[in-house]
C-alpha atoms as a PDB file:
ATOM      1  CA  UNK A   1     -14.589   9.710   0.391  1.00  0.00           C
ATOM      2  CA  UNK A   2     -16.095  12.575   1.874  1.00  0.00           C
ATOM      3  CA  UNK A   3     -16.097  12.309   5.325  1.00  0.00           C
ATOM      4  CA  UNK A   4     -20.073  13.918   5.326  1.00  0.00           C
ATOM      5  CA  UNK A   5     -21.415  11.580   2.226  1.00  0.00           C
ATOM      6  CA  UNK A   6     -24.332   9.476   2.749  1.00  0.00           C
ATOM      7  CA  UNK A   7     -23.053   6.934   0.490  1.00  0.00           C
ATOM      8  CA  UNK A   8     -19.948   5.567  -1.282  1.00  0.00           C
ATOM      9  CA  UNK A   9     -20.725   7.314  -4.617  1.00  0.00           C
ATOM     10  CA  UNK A  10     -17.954  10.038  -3.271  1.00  0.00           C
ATOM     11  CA  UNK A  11     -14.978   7.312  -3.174  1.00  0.00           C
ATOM     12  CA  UNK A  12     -12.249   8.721  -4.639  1.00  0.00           C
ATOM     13  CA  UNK A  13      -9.402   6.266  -5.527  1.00  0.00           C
ATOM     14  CA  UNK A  14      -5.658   6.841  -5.981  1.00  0.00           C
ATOM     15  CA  UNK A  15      -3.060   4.616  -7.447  1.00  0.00           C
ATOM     16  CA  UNK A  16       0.008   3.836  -6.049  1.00  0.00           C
ATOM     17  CA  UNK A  17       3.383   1.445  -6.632  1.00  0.00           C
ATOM     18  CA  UNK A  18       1.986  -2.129  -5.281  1.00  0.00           C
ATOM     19  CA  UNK A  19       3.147  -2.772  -1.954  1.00  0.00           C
ATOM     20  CA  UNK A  20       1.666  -3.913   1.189  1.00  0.00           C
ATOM     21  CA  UNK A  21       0.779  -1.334   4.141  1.00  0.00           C
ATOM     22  CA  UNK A  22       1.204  -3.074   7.235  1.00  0.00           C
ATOM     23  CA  UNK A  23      -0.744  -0.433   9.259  1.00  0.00           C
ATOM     24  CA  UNK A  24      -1.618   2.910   9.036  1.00  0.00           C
ATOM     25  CA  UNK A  25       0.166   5.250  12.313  1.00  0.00           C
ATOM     26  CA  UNK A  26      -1.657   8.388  11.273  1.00  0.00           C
ATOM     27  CA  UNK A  27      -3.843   9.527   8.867  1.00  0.00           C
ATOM     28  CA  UNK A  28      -5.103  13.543   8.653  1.00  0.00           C
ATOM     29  CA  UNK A  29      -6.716  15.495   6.698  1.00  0.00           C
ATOM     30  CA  UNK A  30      -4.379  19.123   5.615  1.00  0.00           C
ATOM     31  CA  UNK A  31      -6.149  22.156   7.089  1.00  0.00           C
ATOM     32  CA  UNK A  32      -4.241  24.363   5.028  1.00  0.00           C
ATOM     33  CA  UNK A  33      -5.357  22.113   1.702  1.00  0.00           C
ATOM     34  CA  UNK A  34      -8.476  20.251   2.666  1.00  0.00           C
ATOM     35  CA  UNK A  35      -8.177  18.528  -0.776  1.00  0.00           C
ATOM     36  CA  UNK A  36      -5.069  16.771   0.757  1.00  0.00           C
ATOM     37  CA  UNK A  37      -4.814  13.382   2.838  1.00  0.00           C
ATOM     38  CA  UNK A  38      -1.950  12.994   4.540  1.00  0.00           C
ATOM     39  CA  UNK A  39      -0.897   9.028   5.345  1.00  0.00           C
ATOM     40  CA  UNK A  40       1.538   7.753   7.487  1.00  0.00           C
ATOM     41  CA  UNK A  41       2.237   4.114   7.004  1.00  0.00           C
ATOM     42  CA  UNK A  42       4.689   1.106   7.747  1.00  0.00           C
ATOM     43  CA  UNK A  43       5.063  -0.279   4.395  1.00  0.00           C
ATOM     44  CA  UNK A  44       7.043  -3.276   2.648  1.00  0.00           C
ATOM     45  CA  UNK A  45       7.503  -4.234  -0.393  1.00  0.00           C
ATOM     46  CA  UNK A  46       5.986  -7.586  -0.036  1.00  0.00           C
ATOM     47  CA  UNK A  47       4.711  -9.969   2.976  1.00  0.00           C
ATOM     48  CA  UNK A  48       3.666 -13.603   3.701  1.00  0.00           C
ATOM     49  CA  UNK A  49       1.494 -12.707   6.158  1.00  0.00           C
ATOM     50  CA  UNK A  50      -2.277 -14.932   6.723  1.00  0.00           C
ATOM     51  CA  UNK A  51      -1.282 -16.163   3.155  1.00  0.00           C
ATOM     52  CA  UNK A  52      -2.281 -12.669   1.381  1.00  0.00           C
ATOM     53  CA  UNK A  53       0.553 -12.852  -1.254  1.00  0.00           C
ATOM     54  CA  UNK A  54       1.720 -15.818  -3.132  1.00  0.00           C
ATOM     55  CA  UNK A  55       5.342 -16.348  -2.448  1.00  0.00           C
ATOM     56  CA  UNK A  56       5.708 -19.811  -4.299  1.00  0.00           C
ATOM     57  CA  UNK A  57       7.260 -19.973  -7.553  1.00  0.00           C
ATOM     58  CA  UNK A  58       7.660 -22.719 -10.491  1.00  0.00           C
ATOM     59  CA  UNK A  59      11.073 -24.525 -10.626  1.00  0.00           C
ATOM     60  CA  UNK A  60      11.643 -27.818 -13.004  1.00  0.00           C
ATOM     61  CA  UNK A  61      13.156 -30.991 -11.409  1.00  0.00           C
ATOM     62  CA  UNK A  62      13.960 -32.731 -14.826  1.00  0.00           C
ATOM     63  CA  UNK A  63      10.417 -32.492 -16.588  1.00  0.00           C
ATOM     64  CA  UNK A  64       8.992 -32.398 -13.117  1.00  0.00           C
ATOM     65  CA  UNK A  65       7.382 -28.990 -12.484  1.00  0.00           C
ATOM     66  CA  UNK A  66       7.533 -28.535  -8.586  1.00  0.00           C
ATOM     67  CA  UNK A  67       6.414 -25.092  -6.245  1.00  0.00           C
ATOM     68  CA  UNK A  68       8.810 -23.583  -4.081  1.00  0.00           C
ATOM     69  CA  UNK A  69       8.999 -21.364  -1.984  1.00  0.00           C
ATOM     70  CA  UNK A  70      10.334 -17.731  -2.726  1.00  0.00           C
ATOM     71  CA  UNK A  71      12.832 -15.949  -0.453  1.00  0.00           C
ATOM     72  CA  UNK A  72      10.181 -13.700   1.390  1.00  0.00           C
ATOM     73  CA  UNK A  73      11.656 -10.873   3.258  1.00  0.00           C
ATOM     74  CA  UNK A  74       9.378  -8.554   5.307  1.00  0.00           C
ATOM     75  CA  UNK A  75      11.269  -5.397   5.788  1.00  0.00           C
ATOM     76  CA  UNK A  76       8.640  -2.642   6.308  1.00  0.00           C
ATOM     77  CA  UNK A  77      10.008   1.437   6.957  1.00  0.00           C
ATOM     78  CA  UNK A  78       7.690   4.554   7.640  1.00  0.00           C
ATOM     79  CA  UNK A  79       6.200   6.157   4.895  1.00  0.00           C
ATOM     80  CA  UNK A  80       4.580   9.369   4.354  1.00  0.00           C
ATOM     81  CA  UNK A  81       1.984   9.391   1.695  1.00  0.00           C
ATOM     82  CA  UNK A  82       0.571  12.706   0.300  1.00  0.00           C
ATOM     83  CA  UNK A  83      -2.901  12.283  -1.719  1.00  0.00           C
ATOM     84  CA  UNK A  84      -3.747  15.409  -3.642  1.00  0.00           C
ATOM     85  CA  UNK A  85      -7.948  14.463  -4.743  1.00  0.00           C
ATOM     86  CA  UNK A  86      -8.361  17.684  -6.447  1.00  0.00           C
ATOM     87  CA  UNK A  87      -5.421  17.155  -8.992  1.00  0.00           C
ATOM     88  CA  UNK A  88      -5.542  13.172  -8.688  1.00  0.00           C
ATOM     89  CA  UNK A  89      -1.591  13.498  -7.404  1.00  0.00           C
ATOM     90  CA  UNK A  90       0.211  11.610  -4.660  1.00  0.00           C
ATOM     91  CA  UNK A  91       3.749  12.292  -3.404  1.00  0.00           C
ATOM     92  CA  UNK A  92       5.082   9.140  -1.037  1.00  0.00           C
ATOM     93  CA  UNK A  93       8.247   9.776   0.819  1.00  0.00           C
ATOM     94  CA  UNK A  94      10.430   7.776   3.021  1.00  0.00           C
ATOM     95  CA  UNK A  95      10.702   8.865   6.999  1.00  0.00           C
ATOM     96  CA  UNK A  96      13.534   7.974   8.371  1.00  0.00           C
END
């Protein structure tokens, strides 16, 4: 969205893998490319967290169907995403 726009008419969105970003470090804006956003985030793949994903799954005991829980393992590393708005692009890299 542009950062000057009176209303959300400007929102722009951007698709990405699913995942779950844990919290954004840093976040600019590239003065070289102003149509650029650059994101830096601590990202996993998945996350139990306050109940936001559903980590049960369906097993059968006999002709009993029963929930379970899944394995959930919350390993987050930096990530650097790149959002291009002009050309609708993103590049996401991992920092190590």
């Amino acid at each position: 969205m542009d950062r000057h726009a009176e209303d959300a008419t400007s929102i722009e969105w951007m698709e990405t893998d699913a995942c779950y970003n844990y919290h954004v470090m840093n976040a600019w804006d590239d003065p070289e490319h102003p149509q650029r956003v650059t994101l830096v985030t601590c990202r996993s793949a998945m996350t139990g967290a306050l109940g936001m994903a559903d980590i049960r799954t369906t097993q059968f005991d006999g002709d009993q169907q029963v929930g379970v829980l899944k394995e959930c393992v919350e390993e987050a590393t930096l990530h650097r995403f790149v959002l291009d708005t002009e050309v609708h692009t993103r590049l996401i890299d991992v920092l190590s």
